[in-house]
N, C-alpha and C. Protein backbone atom coordinates (compact mmCIF):
# COMPACT_ATOMS: atom_id res chain seq x y z
N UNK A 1 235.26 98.80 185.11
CA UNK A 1 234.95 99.26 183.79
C UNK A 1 233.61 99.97 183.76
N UNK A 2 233.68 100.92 183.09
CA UNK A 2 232.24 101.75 182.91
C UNK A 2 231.55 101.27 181.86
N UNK A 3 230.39 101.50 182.00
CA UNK A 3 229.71 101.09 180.57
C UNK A 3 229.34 102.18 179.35
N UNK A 4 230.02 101.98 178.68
CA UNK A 4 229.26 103.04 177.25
C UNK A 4 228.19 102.99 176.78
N UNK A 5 228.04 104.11 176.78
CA UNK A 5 227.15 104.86 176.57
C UNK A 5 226.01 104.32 175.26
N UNK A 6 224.50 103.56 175.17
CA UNK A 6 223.89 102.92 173.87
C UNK A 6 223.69 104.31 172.74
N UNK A 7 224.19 103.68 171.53
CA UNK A 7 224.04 104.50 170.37
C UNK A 7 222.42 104.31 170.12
N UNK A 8 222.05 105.32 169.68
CA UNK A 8 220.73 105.41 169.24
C UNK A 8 220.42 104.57 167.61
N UNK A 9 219.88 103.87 167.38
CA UNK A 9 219.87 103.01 166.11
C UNK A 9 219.49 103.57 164.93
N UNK A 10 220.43 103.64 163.96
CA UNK A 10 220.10 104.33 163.32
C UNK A 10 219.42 103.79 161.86
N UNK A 11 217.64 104.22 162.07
CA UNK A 11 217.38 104.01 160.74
C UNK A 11 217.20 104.58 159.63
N UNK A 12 216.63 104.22 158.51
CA UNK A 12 216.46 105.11 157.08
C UNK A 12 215.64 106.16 157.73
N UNK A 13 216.04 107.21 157.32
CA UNK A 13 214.86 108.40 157.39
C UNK A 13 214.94 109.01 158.51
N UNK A 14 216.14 108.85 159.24
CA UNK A 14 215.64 109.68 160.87
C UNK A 14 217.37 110.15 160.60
N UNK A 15 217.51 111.09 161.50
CA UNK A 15 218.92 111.54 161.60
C UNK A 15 219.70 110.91 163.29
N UNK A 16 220.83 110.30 162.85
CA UNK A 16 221.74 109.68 163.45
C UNK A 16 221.94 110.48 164.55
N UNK A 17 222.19 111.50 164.98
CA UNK A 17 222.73 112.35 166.34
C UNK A 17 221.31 112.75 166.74
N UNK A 18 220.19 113.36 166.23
CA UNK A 18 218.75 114.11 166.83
C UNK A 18 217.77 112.72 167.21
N UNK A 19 218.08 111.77 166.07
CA UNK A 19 217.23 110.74 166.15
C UNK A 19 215.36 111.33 165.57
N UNK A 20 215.53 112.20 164.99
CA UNK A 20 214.34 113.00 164.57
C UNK A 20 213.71 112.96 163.19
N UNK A 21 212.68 112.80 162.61
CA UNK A 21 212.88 112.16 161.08
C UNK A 21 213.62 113.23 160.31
N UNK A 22 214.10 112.98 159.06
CA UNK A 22 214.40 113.99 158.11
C UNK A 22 213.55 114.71 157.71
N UNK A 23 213.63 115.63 156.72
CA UNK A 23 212.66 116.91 155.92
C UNK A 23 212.00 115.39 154.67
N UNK A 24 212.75 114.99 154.50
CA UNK A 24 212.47 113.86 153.05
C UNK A 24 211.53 112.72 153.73
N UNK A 25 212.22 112.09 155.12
CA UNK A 25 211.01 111.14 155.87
C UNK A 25 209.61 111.96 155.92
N UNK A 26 209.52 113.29 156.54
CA UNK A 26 208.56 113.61 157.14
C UNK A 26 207.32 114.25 155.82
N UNK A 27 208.27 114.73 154.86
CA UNK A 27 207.24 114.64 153.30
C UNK A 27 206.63 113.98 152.77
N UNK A 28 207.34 112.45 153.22
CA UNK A 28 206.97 111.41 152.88
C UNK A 28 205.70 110.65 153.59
N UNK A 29 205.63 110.82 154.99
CA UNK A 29 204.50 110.75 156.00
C UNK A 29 203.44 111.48 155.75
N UNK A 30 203.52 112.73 155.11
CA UNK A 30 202.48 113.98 155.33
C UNK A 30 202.00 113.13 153.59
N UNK A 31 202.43 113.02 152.85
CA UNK A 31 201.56 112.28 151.45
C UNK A 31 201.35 111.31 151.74
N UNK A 32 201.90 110.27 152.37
CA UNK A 32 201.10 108.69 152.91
C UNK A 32 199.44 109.11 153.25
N UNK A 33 199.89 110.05 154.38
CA UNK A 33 198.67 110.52 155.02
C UNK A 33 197.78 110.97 154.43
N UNK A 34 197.88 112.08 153.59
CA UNK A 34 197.00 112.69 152.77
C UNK A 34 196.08 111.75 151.45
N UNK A 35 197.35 110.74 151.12
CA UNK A 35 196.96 109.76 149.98
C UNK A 35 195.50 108.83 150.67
N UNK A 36 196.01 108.50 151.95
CA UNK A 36 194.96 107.36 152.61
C UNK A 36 193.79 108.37 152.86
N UNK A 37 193.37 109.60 153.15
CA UNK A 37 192.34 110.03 153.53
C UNK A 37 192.01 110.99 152.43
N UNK A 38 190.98 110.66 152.03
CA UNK A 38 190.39 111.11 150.83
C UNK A 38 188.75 111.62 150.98
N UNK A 39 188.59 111.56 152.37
CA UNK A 39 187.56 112.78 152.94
C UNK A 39 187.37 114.00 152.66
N UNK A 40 186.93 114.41 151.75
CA UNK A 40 186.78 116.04 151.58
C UNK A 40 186.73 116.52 153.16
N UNK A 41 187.33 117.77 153.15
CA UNK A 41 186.83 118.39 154.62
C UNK A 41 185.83 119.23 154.29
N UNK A 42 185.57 119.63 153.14
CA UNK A 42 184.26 120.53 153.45
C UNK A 42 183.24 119.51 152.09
N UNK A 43 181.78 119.58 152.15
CA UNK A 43 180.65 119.51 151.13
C UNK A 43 179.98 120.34 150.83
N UNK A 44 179.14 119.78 149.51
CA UNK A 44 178.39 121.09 148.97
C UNK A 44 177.72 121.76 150.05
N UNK A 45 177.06 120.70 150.69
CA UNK A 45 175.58 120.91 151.59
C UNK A 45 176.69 121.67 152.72
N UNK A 46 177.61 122.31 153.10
CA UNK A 46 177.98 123.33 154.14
C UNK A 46 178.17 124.58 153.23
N UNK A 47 177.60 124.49 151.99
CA UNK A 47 177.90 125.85 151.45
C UNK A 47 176.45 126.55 151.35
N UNK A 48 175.30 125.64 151.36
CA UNK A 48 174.08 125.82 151.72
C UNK A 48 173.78 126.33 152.67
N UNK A 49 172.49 127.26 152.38
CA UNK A 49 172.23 128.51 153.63
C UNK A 49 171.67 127.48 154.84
N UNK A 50 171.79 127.95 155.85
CA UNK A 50 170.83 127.40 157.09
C UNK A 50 169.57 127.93 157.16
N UNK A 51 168.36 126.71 157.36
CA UNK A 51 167.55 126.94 157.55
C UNK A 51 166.76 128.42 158.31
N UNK A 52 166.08 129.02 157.80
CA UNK A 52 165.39 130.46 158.23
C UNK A 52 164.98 129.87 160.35
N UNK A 53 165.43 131.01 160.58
CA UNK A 53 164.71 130.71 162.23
C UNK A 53 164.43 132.03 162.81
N UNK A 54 163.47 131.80 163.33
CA UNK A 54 163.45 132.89 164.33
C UNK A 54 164.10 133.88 165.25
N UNK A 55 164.09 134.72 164.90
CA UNK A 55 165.00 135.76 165.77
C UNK A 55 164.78 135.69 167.39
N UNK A 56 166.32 135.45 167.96
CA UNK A 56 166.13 134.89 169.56
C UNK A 56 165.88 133.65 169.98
N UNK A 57 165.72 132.86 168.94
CA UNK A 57 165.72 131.22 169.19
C UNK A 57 167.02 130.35 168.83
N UNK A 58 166.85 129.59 169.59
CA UNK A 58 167.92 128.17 168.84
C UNK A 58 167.50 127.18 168.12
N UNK A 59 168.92 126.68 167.39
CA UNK A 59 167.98 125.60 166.20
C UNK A 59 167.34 124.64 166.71
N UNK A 60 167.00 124.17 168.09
CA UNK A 60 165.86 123.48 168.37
C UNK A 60 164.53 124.57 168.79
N UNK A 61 164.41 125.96 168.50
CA UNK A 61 163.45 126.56 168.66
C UNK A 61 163.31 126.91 170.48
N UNK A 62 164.15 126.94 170.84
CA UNK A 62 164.49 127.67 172.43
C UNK A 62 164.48 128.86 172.32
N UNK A 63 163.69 129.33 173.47
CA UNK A 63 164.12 130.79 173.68
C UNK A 63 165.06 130.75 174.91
N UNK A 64 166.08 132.22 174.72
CA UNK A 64 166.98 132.22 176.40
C UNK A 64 165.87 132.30 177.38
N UNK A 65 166.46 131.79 178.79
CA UNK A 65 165.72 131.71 179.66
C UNK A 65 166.71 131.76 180.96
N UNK A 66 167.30 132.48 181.75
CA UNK A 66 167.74 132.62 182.86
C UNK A 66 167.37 132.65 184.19
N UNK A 67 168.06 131.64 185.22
CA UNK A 67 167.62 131.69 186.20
C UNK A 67 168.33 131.20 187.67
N UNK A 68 168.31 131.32 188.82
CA UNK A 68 169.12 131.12 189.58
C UNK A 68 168.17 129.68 190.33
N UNK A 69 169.52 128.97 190.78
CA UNK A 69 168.92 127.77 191.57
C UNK A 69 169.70 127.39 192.48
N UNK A 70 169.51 126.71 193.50
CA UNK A 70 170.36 126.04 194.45
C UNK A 70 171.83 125.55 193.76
N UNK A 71 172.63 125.43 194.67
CA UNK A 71 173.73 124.86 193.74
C UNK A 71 173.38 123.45 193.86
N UNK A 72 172.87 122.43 194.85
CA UNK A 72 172.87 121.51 195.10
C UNK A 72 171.54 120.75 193.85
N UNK A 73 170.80 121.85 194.02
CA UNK A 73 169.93 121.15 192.31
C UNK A 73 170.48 121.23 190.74
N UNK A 74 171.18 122.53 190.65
CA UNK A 74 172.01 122.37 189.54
C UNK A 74 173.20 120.99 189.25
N UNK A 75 173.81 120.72 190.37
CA UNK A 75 174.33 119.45 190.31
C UNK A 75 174.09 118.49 190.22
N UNK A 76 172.50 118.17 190.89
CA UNK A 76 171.67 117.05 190.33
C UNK A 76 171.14 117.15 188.90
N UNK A 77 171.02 118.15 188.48
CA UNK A 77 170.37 118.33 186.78
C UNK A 77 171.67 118.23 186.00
N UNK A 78 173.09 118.94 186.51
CA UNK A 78 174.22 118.05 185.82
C UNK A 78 174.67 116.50 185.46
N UNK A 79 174.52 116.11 186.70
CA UNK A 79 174.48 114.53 186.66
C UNK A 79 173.53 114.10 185.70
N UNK A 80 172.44 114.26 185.76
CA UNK A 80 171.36 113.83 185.04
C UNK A 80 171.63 113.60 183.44
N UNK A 81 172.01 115.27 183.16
CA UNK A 81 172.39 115.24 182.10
C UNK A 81 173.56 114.71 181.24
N UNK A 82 174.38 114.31 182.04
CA UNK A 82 175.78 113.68 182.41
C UNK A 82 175.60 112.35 181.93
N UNK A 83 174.22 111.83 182.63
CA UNK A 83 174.06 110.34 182.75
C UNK A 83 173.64 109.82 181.22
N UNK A 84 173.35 110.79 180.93
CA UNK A 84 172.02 110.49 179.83
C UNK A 84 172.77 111.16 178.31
N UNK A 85 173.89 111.93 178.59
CA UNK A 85 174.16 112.16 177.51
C UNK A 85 173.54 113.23 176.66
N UNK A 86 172.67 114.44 177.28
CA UNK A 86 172.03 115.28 177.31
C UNK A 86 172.76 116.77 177.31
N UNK A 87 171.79 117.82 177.81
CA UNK A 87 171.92 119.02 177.54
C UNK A 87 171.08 119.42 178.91
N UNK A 88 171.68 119.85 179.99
CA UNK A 88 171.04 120.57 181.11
C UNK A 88 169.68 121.08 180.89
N UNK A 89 169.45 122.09 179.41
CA UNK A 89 168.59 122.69 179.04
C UNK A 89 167.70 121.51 178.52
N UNK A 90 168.09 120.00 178.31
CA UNK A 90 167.16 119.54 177.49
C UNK A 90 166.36 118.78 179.02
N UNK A 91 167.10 118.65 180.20
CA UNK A 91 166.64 118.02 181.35
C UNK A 91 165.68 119.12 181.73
N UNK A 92 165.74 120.05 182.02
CA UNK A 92 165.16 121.43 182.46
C UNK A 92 163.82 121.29 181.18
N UNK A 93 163.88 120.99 180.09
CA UNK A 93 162.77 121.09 179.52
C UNK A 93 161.67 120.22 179.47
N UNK A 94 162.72 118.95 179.67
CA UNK A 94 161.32 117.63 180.27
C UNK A 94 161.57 117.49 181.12
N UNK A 95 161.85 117.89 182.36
CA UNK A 95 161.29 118.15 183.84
C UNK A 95 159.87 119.11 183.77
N UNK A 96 160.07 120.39 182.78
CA UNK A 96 159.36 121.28 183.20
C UNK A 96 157.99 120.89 182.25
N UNK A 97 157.89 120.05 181.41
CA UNK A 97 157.17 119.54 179.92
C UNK A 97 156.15 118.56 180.54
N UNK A 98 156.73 117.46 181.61
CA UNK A 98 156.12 116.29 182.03
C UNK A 98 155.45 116.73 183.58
N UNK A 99 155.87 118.18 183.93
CA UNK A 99 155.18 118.69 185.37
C UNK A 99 153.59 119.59 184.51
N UNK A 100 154.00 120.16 183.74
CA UNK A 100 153.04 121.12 183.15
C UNK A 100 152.04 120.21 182.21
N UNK A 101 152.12 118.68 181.21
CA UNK A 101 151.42 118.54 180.94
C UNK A 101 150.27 117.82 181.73
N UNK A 102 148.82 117.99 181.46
CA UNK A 102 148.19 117.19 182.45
C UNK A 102 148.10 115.72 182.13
């Protein structure tokens, strides 16, 4: 005897042959959803201008700065920054901050 084949179970809201929700389940998910999160996605304060900065800087007040290095030190200043949860540029700046001050 062969065995037949398991029917897919069929519950409220899904369709019997696709097994996929309905148009009526899945309306119903998308307002659950929407009902529970009541987070604006945008606030006033993103309609507010950004602070004035300097032309050629970043909002921590960086200027670009380009330069070539070993690959084998760039990978150590990756890690670093890696470790720490950082910004390459922010390792590169207190490396170069704590050599230069006296």
């Amino acid at each position: 005897m062969s065995k037949r084949p398991a029917r897919p179970k069929i519950v409220e809201g899904f369709d019997a042959e696709t097994g996929l929700p309905t148009p009526q389940q899945t309306q119903q998910t998308i307002q659950a959803t929407v009902a529970k999160s009541n987070k604006k996605t945008f606030t006033l304060q993103d309609a507010t201008e950004p602070p004035n900065r300097e032309p050629g800087l970043t909002a921590k007040g960086r200027a670009k700065f380009t330069t070539m290095l070993k690959p084998e030190l760039r990978q150590r200043l990756e890690r670093i920054a890696q470790n720490r949860q950082i910004s390459v540029a922010d390792v590169l700046e207190t490396i170069i901050t704590e050599y230069l001050t006296p």
